[in-house]
N, C-alpha and C. Protein backbone atom coordinates (compact mmCIF):
# COMPACT_ATOMS: atom_id res chain seq x y z
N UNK A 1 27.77 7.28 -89.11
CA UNK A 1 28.27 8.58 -88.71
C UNK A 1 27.14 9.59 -88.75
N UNK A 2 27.02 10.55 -87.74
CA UNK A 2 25.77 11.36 -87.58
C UNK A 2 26.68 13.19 -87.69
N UNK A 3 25.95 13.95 -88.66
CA UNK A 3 26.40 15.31 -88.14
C UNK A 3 26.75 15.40 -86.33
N UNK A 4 27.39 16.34 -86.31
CA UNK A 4 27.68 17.03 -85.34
C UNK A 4 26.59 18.47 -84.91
N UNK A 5 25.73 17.94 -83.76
CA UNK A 5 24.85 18.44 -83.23
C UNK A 5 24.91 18.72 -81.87
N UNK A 6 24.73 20.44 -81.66
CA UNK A 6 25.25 19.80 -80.37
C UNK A 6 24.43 21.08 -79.42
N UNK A 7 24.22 21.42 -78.45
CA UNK A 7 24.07 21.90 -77.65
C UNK A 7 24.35 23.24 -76.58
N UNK A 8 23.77 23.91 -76.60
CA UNK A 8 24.73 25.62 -76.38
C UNK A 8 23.97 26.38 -75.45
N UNK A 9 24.31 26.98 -74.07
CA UNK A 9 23.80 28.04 -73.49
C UNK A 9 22.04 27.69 -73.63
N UNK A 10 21.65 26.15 -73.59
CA UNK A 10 20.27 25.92 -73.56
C UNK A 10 19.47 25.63 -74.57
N UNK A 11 20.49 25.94 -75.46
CA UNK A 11 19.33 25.74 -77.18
C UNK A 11 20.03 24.40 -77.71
N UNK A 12 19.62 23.37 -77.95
CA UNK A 12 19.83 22.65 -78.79
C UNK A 12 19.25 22.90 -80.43
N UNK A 13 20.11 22.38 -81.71
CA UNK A 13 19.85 22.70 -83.27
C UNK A 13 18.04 21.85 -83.40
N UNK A 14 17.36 22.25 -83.61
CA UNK A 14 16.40 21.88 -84.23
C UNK A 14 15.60 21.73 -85.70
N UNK A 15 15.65 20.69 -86.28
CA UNK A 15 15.65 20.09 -87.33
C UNK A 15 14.59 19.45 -87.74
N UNK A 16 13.75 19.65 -88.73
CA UNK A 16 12.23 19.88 -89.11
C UNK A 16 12.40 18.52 -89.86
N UNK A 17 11.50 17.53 -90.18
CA UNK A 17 11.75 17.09 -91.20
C UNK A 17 10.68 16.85 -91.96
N UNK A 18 10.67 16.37 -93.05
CA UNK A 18 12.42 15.75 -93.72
C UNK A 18 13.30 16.63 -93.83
N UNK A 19 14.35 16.67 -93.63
CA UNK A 19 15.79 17.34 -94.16
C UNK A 19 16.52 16.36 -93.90
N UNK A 20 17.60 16.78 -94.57
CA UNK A 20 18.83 16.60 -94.92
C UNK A 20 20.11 17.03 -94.49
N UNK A 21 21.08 16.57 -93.35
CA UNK A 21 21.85 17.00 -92.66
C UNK A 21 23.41 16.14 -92.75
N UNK A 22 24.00 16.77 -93.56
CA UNK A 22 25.26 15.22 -93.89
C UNK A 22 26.09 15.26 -92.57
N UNK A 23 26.90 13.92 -92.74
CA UNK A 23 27.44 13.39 -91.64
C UNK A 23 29.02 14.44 -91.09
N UNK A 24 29.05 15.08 -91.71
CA UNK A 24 30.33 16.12 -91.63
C UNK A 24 29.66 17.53 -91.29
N UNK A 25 28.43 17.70 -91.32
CA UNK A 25 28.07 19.06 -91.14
C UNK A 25 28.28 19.11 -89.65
N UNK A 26 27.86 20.22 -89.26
CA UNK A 26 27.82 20.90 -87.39
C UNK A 26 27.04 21.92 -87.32
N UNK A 27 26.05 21.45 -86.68
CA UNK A 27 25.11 22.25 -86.28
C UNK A 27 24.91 22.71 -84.72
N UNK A 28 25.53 24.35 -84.08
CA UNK A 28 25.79 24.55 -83.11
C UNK A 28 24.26 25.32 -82.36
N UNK A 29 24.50 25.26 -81.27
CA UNK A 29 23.20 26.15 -80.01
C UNK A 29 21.78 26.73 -80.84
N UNK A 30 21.62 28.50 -81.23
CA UNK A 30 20.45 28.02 -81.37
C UNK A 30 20.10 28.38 -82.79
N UNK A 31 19.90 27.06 -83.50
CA UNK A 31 19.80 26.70 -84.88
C UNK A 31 18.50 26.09 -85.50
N UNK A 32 17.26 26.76 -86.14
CA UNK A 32 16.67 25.91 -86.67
C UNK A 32 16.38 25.95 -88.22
N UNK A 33 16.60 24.71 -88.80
CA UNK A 33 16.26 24.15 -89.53
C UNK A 33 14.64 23.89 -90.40
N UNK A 34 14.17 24.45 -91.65
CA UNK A 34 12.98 23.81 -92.14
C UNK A 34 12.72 22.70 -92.60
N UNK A 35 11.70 22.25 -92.97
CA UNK A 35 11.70 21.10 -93.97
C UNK A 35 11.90 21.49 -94.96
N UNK A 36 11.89 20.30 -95.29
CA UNK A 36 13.03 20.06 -96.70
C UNK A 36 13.83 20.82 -97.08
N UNK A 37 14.83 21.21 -96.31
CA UNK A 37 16.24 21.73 -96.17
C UNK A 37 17.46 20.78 -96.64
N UNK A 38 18.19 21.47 -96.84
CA UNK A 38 19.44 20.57 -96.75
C UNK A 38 20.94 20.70 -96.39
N UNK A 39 21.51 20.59 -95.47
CA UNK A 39 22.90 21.22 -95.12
C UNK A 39 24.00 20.32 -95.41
N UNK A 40 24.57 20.51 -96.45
CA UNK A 40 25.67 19.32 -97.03
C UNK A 40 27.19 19.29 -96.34
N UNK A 41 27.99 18.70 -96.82
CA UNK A 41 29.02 18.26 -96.53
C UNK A 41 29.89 19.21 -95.60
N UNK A 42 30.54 19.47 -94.64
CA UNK A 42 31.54 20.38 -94.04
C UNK A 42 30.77 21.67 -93.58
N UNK A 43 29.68 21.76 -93.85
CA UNK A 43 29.29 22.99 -93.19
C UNK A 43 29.07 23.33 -91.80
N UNK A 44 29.10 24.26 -91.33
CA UNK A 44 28.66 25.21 -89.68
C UNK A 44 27.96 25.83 -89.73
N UNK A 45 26.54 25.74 -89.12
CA UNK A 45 25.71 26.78 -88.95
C UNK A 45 26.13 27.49 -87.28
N UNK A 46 26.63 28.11 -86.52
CA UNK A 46 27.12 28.24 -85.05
C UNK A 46 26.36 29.60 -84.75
N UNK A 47 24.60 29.34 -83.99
CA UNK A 47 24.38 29.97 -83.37
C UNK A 47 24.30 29.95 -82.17
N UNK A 48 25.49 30.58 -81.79
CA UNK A 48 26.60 30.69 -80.50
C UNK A 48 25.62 32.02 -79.53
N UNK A 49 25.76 33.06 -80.71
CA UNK A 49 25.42 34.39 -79.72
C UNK A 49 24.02 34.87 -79.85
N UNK A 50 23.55 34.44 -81.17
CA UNK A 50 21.73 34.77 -81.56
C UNK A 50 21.62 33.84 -82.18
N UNK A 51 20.43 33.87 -83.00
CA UNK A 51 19.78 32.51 -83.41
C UNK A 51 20.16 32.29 -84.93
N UNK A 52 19.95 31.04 -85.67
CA UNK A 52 20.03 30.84 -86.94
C UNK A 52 18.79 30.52 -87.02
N UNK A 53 18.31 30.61 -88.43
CA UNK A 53 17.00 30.17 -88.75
C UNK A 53 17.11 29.80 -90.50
N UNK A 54 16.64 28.99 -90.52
CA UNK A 54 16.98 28.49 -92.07
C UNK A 54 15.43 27.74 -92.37
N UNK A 55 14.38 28.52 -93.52
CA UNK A 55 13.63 27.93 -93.76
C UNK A 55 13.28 26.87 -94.38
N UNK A 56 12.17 27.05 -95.15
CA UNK A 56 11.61 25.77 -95.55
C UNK A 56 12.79 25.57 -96.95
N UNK A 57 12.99 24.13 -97.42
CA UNK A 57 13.90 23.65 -98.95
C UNK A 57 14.38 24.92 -99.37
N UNK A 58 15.32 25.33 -98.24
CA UNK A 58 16.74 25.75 -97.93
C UNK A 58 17.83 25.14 -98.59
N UNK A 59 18.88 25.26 -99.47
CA UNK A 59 20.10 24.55 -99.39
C UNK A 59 21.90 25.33 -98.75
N UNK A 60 22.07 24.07 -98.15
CA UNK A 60 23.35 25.14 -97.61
C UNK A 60 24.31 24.15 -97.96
N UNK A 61 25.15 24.66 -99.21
CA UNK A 61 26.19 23.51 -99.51
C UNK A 61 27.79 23.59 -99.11
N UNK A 62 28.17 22.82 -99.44
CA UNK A 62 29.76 22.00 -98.84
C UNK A 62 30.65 23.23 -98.48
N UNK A 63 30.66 23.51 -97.25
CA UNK A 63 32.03 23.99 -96.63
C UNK A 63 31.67 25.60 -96.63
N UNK A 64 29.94 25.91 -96.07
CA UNK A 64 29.95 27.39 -95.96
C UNK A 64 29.28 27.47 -94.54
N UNK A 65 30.07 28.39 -93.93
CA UNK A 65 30.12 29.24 -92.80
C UNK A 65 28.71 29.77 -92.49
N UNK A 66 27.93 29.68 -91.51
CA UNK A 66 26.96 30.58 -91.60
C UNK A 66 26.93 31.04 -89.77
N UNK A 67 27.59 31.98 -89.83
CA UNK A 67 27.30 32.26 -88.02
C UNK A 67 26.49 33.69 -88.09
N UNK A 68 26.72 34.45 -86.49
CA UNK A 68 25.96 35.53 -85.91
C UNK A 68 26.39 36.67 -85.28
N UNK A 69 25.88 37.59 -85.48
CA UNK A 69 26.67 38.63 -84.17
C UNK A 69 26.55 38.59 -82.94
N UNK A 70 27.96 38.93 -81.95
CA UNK A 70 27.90 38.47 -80.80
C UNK A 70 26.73 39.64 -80.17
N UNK A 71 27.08 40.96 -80.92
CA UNK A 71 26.21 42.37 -80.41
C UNK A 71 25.10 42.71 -81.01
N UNK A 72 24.73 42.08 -82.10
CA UNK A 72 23.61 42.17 -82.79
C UNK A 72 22.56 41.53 -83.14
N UNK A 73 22.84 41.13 -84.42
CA UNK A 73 21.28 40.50 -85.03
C UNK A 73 22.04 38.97 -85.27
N UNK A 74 21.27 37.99 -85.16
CA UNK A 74 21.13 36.65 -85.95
C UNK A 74 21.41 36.77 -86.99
N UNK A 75 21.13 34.98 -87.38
CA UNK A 75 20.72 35.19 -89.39
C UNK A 75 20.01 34.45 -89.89
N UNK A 76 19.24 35.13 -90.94
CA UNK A 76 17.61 34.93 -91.10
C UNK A 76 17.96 34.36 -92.55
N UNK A 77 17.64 32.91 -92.65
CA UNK A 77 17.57 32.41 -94.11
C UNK A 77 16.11 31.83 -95.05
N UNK A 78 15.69 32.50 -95.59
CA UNK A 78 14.29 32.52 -95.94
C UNK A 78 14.32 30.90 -96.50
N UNK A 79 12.87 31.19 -97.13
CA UNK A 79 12.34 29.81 -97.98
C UNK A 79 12.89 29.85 -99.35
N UNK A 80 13.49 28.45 -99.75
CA UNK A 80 13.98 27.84 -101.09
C UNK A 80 15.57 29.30 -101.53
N UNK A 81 16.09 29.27 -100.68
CA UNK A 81 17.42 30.00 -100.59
C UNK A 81 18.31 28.88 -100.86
N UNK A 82 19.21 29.55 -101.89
CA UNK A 82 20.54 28.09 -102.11
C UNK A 82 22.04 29.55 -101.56
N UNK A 83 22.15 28.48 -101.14
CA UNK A 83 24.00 29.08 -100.70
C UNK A 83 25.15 28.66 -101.83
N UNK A 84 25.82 28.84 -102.25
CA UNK A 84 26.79 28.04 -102.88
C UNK A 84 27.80 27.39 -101.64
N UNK A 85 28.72 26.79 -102.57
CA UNK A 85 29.97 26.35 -101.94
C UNK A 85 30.81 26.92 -101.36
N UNK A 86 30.86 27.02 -100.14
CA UNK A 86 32.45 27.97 -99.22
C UNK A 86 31.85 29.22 -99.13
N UNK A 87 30.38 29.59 -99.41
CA UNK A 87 30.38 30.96 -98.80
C UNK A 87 30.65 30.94 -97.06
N UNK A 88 30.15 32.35 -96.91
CA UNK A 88 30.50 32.81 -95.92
C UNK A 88 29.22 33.43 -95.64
N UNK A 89 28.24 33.35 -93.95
CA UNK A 89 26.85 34.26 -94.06
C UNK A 89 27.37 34.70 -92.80
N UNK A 90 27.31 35.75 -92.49
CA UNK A 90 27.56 36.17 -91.59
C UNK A 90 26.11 37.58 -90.93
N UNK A 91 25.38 37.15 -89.81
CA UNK A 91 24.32 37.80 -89.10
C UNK A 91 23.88 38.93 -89.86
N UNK A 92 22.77 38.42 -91.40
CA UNK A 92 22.68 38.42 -92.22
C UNK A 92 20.87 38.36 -92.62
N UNK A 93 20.53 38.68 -93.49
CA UNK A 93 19.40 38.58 -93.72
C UNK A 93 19.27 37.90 -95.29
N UNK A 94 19.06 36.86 -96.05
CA UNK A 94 18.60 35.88 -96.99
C UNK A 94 16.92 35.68 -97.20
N UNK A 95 16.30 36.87 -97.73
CA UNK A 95 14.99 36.75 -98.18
C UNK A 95 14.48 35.24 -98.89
N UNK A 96 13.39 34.49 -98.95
CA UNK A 96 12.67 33.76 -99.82
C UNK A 96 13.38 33.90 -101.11
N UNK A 97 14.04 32.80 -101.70
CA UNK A 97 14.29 32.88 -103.37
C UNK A 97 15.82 33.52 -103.36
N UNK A 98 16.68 33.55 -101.98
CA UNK A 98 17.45 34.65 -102.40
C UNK A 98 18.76 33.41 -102.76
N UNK A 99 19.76 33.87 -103.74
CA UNK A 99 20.63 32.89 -104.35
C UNK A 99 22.18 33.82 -103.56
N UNK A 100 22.94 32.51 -103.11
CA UNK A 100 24.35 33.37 -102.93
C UNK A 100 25.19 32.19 -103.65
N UNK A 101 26.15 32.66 -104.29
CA UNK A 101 26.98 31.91 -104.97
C UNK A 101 28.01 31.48 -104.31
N UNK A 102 28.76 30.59 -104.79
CA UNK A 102 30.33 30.22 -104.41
C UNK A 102 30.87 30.84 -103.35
N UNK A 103 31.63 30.86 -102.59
CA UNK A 103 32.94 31.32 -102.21
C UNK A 103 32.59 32.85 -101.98
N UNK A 104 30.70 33.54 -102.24
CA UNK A 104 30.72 34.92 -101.49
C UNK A 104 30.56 35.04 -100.01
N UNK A 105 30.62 36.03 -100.01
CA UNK A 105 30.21 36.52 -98.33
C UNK A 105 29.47 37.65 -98.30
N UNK A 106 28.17 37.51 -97.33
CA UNK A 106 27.60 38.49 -97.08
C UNK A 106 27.70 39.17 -95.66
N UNK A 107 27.74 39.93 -95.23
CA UNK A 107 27.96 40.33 -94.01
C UNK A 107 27.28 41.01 -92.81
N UNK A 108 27.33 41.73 -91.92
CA UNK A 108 26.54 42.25 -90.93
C UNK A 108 25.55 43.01 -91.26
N UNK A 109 23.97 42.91 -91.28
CA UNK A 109 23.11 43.92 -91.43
C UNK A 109 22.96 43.95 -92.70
N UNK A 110 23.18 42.85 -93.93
CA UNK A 110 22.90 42.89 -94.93
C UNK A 110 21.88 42.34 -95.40
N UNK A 111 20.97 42.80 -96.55
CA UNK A 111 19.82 41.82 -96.81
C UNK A 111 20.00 41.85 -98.98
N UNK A 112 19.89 39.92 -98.57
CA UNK A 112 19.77 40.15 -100.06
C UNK A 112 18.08 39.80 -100.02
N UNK A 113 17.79 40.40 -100.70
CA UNK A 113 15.82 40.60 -100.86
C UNK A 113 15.98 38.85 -102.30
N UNK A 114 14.44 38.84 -101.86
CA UNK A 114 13.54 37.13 -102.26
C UNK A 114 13.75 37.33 -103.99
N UNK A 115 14.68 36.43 -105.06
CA UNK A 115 14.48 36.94 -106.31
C UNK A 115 15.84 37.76 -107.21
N UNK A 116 16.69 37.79 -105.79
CA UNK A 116 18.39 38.48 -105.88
C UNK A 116 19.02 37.40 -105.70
N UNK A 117 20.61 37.93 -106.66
CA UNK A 117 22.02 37.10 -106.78
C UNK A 117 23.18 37.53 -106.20
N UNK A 118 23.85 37.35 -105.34
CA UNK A 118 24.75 37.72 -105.00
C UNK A 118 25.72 36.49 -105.95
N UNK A 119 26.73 37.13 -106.80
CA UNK A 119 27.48 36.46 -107.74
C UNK A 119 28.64 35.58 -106.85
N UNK A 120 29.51 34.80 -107.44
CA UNK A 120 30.61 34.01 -107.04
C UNK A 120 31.51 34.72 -106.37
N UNK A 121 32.12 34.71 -105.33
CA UNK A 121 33.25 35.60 -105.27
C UNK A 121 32.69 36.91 -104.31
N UNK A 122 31.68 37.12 -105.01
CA UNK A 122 31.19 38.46 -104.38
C UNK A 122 31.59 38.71 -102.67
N UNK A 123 31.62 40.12 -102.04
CA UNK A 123 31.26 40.52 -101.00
C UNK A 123 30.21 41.35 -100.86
N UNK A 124 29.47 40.96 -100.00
CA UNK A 124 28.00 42.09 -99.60
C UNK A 124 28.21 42.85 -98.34
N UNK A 125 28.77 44.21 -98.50
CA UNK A 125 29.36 44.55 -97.20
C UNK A 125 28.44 44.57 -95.75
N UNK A 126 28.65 44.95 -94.72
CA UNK A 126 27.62 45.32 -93.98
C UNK A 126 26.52 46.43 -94.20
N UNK A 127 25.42 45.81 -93.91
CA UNK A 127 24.24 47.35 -94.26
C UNK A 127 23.87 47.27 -95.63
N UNK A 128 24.18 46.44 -96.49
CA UNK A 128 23.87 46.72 -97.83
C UNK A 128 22.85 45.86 -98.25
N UNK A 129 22.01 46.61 -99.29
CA UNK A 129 20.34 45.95 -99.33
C UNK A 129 20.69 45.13 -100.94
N UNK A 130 20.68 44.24 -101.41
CA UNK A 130 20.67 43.04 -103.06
C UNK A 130 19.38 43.40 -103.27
N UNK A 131 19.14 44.41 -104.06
CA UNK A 131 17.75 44.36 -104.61
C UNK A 131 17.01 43.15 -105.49
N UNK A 132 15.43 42.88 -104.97
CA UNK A 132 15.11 42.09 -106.43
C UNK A 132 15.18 42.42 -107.78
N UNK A 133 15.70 41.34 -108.10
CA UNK A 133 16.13 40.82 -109.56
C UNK A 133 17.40 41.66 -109.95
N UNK A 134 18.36 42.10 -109.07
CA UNK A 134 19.76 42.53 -109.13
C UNK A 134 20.67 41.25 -108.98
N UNK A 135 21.92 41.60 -109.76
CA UNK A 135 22.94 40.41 -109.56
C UNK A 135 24.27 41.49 -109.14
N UNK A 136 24.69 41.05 -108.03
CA UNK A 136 26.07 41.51 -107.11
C UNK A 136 27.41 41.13 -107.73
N UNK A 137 28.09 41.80 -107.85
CA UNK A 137 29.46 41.35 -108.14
C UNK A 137 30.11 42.10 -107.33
N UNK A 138 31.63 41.49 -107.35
CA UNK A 138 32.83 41.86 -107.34
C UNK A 138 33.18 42.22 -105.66
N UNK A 139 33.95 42.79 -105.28
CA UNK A 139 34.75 43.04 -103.67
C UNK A 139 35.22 44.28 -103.56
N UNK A 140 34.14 45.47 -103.22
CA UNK A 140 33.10 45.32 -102.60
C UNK A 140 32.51 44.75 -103.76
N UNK A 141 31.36 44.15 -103.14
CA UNK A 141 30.20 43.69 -104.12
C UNK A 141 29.38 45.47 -104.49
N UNK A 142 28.71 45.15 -105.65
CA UNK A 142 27.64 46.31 -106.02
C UNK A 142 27.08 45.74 -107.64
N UNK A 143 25.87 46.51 -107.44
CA UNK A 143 24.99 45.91 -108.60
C UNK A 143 25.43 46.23 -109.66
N UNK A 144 25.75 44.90 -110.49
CA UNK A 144 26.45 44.83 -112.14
C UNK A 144 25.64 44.90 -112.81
N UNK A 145 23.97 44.05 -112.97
CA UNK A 145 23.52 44.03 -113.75
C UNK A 145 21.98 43.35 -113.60
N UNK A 146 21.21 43.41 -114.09
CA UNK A 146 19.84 42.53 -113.68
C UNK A 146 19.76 41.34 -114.03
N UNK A 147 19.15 40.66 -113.21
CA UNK A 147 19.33 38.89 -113.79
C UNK A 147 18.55 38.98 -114.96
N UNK A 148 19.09 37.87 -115.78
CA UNK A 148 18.14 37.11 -116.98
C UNK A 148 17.00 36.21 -116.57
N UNK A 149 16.40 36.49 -117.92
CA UNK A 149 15.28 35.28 -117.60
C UNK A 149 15.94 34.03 -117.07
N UNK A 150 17.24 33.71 -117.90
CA UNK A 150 17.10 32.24 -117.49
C UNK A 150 17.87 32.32 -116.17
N UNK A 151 18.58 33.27 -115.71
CA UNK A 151 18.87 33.82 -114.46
C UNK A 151 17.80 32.96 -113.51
N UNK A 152 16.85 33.66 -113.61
CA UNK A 152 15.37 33.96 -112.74
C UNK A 152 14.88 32.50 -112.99
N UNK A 153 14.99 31.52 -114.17
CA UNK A 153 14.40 30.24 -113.85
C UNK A 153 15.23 29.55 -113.32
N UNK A 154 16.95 29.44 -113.19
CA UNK A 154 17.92 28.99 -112.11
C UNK A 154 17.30 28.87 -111.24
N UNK A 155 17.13 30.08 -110.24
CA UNK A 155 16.79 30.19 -109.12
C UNK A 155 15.70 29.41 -108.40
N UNK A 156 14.80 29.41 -109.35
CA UNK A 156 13.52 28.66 -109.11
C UNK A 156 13.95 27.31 -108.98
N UNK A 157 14.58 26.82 -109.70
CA UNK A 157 15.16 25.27 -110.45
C UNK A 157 15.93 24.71 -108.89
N UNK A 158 16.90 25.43 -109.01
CA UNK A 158 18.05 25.03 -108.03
C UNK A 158 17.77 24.17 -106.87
N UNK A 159 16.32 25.11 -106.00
CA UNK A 159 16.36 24.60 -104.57
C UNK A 159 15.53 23.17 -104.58
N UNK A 160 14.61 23.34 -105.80
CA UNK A 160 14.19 21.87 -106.13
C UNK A 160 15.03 20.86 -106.46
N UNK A 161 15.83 20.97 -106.85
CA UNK A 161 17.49 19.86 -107.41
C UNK A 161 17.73 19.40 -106.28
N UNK A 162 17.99 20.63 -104.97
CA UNK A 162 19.10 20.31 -104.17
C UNK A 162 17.84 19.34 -103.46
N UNK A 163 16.87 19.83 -103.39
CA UNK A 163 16.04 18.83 -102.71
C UNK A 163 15.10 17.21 -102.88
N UNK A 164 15.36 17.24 -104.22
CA UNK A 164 15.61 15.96 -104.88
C UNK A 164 17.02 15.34 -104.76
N UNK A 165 18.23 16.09 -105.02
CA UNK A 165 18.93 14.91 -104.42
C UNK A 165 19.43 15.17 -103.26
N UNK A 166 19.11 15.54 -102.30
CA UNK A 166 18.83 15.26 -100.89
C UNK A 166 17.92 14.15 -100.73
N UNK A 167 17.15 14.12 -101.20
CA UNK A 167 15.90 12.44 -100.79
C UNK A 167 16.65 11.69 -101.55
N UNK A 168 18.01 11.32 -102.35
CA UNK A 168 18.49 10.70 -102.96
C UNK A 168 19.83 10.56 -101.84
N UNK A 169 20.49 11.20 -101.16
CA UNK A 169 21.12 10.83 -99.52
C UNK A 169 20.19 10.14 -98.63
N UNK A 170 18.98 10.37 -98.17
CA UNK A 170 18.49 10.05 -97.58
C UNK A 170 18.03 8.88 -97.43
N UNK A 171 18.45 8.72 -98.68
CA UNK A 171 16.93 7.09 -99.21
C UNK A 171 18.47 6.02 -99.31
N UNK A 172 19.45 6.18 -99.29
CA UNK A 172 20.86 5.73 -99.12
C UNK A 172 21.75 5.54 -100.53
N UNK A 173 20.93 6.09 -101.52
CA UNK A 173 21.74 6.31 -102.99
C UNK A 173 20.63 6.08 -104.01
């Protein structure tokens, strides 16, 4: 079984490798991918109307949304960025280092800066800037509090995990 890759208004998803692309993901029109990335289980990247871009050991995990504006901007996902589970990115800006948790959503014209948390749950409305080394909470989201050290070595940690066991899919277990 191969992701779902597919083809749009001329752009086919382009995919750097090594990465990591599971067999349930969907990767729509114009989408690219870095190395050593990884897009896990159930996810959509659908750049339908502008582009996606997802850099270098990227992780985008199980069952999060990442599309674009039909009238605006793309969405820009820097280097060693982890997504959590079931977020939501919506034509968006994701600096280098930037962490989104669980089940948040960030939204139109938002940037979380290289070194920022957007918490579980959270919303990042449109237009709103995640400063470095700020952590986001709540709906609306707004800054609760500054990350911790061990905050700040998570972050670092994470995109290396996801990318070790990604070569642990890859290599077939």
């Amino acid at each position: 079984m191969s992701p779902v890759i597919r083809s749009l208004r001329g752009y086919t998803p382009r995919i750097a490798k090594p990465s990591f692309v599971a067999e349930t993901a969907a990767l729509i029109g114009d989408v690219s991918i870095g190395a050593e990335s990884s897009i896990w289980y159930g996810a959509v990247l659908r750049g339908d109307d502008n582009p996606i871009t997802v850099g270098r050991r990227s992780n985008i995990q199980d069952g999060t949304i990442v599309h674009v504006s039909s009238t605006g901007q793309g969405t820009v996902i820097g280097d060693e960025v982890s997504i959590g589970h079931a977020a939501i990115i919506h034509a968006c800006t994701l600096e280098d280092r930037a962490f989104v948790g669980m089940g948040a959503t960030v939204m139109d014209g938002a940037v979380v800066e290289g070194g920022a948390m957007v918490a579980a749950g959270a919303l990042v409305a449109p237009g709103k800037i995640v400063r470095t080394g700020q952590v986001w909470m709540g709906n609306p989201g707004r800054h609760a509090r500054d990350l911790t050290a061990d905050e700040e070595a998570y972050l670092a940690y994470v995109a290396t995990h996801y990318w070790e066991l990604a070569q642990q899919y890859l290599s077939g277990g």
